[in-house]
Structures are given as C-alpha cells and as structure tokens.
N, C-alpha and C. Protein backbone atom coordinates (compact mmCIF):
# COMPACT_ATOMS: atom_id res chain seq x y z
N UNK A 1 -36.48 -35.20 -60.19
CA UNK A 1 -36.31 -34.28 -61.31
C UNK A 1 -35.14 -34.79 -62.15
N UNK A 2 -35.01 -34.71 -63.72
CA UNK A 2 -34.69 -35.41 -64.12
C UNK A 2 -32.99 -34.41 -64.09
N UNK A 3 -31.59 -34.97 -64.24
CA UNK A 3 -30.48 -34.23 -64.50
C UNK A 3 -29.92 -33.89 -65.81
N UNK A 4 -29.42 -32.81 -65.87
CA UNK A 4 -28.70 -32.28 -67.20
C UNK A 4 -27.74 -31.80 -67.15
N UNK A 5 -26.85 -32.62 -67.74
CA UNK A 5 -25.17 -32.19 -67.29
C UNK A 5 -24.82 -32.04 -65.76
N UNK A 6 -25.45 -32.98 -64.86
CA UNK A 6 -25.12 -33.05 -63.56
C UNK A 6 -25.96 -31.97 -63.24
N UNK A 7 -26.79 -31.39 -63.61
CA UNK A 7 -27.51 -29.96 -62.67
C UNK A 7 -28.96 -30.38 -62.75
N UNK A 8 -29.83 -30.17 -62.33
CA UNK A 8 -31.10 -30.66 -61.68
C UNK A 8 -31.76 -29.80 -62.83
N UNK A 9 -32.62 -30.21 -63.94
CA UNK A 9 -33.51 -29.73 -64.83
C UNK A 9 -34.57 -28.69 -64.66
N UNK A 10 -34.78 -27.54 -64.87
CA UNK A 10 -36.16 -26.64 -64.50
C UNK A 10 -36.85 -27.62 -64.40
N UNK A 11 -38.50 -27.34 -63.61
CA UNK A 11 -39.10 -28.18 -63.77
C UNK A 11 -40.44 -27.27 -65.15
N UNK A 12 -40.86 -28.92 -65.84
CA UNK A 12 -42.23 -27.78 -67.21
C UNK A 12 -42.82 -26.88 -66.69
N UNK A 13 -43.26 -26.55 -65.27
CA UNK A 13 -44.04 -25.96 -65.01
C UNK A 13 -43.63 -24.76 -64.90
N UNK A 14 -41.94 -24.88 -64.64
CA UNK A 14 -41.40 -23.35 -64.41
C UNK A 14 -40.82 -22.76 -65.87
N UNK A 15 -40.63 -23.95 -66.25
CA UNK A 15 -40.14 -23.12 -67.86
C UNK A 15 -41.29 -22.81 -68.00
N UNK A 16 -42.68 -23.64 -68.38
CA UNK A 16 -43.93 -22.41 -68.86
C UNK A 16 -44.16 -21.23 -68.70
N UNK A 17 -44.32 -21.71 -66.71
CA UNK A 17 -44.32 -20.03 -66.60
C UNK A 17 -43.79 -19.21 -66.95
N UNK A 18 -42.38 -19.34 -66.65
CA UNK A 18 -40.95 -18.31 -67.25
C UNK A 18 -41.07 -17.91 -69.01
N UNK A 19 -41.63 -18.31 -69.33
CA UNK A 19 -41.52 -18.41 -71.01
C UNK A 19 -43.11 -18.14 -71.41
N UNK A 20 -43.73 -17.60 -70.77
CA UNK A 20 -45.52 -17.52 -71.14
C UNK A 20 -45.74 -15.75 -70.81
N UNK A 21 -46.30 -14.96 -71.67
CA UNK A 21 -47.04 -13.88 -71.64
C UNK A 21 -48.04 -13.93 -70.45
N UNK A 22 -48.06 -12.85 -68.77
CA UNK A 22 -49.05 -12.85 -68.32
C UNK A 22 -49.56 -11.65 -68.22
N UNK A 23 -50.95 -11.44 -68.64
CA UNK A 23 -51.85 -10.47 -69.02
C UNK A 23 -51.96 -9.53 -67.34
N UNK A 24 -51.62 -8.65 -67.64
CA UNK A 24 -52.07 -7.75 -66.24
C UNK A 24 -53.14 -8.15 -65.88
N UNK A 25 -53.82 -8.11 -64.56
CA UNK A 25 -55.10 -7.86 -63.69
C UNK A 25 -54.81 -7.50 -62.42
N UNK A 26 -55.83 -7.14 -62.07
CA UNK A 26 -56.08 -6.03 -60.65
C UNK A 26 -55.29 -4.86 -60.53
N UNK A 27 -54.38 -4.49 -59.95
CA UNK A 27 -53.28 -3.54 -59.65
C UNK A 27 -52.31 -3.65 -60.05
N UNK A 28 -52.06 -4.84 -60.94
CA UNK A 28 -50.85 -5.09 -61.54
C UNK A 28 -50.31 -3.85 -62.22
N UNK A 29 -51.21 -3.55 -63.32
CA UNK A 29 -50.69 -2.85 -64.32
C UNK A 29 -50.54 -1.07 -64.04
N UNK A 30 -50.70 -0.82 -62.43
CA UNK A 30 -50.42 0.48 -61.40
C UNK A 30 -49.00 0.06 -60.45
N UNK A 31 -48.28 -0.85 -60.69
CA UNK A 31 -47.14 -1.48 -59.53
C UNK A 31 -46.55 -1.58 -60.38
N UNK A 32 -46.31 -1.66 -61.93
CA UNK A 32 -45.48 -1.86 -62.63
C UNK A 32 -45.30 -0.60 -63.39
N UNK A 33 -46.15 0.16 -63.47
CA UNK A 33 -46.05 1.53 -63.94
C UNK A 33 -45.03 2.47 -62.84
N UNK A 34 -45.67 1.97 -61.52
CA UNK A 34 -45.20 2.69 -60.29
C UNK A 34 -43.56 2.62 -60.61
N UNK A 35 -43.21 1.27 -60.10
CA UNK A 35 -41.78 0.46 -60.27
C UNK A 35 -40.98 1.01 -61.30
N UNK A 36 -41.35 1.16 -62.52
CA UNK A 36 -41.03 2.05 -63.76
C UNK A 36 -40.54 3.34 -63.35
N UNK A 37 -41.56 4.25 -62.98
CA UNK A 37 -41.35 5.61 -62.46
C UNK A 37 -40.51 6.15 -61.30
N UNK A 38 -40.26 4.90 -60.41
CA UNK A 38 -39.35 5.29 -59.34
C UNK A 38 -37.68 4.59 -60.17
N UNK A 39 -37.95 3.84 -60.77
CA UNK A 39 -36.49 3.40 -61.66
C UNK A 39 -36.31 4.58 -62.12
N UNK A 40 -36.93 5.45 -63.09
CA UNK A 40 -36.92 6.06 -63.95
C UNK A 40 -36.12 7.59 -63.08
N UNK A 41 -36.95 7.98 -61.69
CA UNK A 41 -36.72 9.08 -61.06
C UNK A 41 -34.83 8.47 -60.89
N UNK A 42 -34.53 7.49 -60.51
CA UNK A 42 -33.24 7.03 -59.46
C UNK A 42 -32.23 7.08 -60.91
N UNK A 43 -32.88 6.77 -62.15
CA UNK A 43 -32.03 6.56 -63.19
C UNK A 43 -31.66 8.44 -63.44
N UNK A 44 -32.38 9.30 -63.57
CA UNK A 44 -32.06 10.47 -63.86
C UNK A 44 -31.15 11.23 -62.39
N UNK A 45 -31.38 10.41 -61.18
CA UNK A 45 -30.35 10.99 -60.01
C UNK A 45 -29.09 10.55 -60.46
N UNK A 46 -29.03 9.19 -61.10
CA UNK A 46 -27.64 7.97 -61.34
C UNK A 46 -26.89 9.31 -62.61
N UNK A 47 -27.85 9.96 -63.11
CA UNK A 47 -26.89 10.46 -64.82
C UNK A 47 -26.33 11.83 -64.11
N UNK A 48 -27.81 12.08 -63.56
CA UNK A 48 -27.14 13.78 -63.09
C UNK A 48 -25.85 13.94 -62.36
N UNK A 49 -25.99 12.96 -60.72
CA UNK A 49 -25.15 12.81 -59.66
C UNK A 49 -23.54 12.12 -60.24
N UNK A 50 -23.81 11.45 -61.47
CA UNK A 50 -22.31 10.82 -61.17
C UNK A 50 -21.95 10.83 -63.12
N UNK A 51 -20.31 11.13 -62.34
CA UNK A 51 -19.65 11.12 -63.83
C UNK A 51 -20.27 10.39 -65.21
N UNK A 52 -19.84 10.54 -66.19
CA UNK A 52 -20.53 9.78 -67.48
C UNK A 52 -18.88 8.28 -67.58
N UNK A 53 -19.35 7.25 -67.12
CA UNK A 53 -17.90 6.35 -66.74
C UNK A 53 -18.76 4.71 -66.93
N UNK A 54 -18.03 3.83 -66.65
CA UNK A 54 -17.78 2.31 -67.02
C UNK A 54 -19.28 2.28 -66.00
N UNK A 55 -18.62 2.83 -64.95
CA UNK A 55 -19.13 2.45 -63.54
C UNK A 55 -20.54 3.07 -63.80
N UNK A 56 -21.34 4.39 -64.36
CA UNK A 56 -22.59 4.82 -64.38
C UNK A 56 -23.38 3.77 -65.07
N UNK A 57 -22.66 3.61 -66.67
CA UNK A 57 -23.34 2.40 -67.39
C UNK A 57 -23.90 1.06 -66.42
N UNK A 58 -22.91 0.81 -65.62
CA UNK A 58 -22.81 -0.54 -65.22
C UNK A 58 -24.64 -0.45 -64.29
N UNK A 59 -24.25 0.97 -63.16
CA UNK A 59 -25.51 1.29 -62.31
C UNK A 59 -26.57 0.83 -63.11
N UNK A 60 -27.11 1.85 -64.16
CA UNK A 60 -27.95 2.30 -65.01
C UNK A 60 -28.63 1.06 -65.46
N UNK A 61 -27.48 0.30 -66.14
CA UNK A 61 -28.19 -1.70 -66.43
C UNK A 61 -28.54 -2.24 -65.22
N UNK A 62 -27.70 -2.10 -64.60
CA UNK A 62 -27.89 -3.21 -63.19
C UNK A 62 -29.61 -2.40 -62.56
N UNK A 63 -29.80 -1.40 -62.94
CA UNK A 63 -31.14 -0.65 -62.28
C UNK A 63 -32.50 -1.54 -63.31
N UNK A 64 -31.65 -0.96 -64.80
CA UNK A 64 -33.08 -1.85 -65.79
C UNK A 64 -32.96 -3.27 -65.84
N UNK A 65 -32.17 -3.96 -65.08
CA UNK A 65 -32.38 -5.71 -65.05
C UNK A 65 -33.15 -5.57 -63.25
N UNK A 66 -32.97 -4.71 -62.65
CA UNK A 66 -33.84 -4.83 -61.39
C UNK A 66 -35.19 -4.14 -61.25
N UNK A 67 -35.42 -3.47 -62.51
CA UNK A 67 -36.82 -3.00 -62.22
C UNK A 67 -37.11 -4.37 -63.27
N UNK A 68 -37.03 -4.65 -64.44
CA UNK A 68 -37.12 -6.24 -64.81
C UNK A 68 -37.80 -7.49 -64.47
N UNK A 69 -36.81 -7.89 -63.31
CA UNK A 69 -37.14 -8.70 -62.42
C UNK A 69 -37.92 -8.14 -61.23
N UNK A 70 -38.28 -7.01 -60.64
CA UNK A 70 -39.43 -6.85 -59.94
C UNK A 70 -40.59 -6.77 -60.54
N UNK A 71 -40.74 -6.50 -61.35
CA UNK A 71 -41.66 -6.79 -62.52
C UNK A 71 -42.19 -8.04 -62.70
N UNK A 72 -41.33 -8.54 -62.93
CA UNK A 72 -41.46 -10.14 -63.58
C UNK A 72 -41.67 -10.98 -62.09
N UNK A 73 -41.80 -10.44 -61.16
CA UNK A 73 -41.68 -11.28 -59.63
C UNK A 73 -43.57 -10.99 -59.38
N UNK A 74 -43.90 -9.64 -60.14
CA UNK A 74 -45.19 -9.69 -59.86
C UNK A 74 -46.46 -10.69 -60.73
N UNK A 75 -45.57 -10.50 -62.22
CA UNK A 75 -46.65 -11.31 -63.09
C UNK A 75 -46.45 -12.83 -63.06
N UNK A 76 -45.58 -12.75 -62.72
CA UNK A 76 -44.92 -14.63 -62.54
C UNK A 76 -45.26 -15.29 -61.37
N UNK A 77 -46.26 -14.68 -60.31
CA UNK A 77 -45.85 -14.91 -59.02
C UNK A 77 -47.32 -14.66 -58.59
N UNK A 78 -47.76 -14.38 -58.66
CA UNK A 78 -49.42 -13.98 -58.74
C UNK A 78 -50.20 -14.52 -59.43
N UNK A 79 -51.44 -15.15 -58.90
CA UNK A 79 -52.67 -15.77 -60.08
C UNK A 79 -53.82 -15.08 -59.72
N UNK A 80 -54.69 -14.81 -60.47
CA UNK A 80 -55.63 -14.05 -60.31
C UNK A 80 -56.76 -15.37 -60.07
N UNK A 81 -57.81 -14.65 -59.11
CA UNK A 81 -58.14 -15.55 -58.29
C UNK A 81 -60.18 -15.18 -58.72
N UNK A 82 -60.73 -16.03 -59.28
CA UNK A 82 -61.97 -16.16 -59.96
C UNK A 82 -62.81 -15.84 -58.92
C-alpha cells in the first residue's frame, strides 16, 4: 500500500466505500430506524436526568456520532446477496 506522509494510504476500495451512497435492503431500513429510536429514547433520559452543562452537550454529540457510526457499520458492512 502505497505511503502518505509516512502513514499507510486508505486503500480505493475503502475510500469508495466510505464515500458512496448505500441504498437500504432487507431489514436495513427497520435497524436503523430502531437504532434512531433507542438514541432518541437515551437522548431525552441524557436532557431530562442531567443538568443543561458543557458535559450534557458533550453526551448528547458523543450519542449522535454513535448512533452515526452504528449506522454506517450496517450499510458499509453488508452486501446484499442476489
């Protein structure tokens, strides 16, 4: 793999993927709704349960970059199979 600035280059195949629109199929588009809705329940425990502070904000992002990436672990990570 080729180097860039001393660090080992993505390889094309992963920038594509990483950088390409993938269309829901099968149950996808019920696991990501799901994933949504349980963020969504934990995000309204995070506002109710704890002060309005640095530290709630911080939860609250750190929750929508992890429902995000579970997300993105399903469409990126899965091929639908003919």
């Amino acid at each position: 793999m080729k180097e860039i600035l001393g660090r080992e280059a993505l390889s094309i195949a992963t920038i594509e993927n990483n950088f390409t629109y993938h269309k829901p199929f099968g149950d996808q588009q019920e696991r990501y709704e799901r994933i949504r809705a349980l963020g969504k329940e934990l995000a309204y425990e995070f506002s109710f349960s704890c002060p309005a502070s640095r530290e709630l904000s911080t939860a609250l992002t750190s929750l929508e970059t992890s429902i995000m990436w579970a997300n993105a672990a399903i469409a990126r990570n899965e091929k639908e199979v003919d």
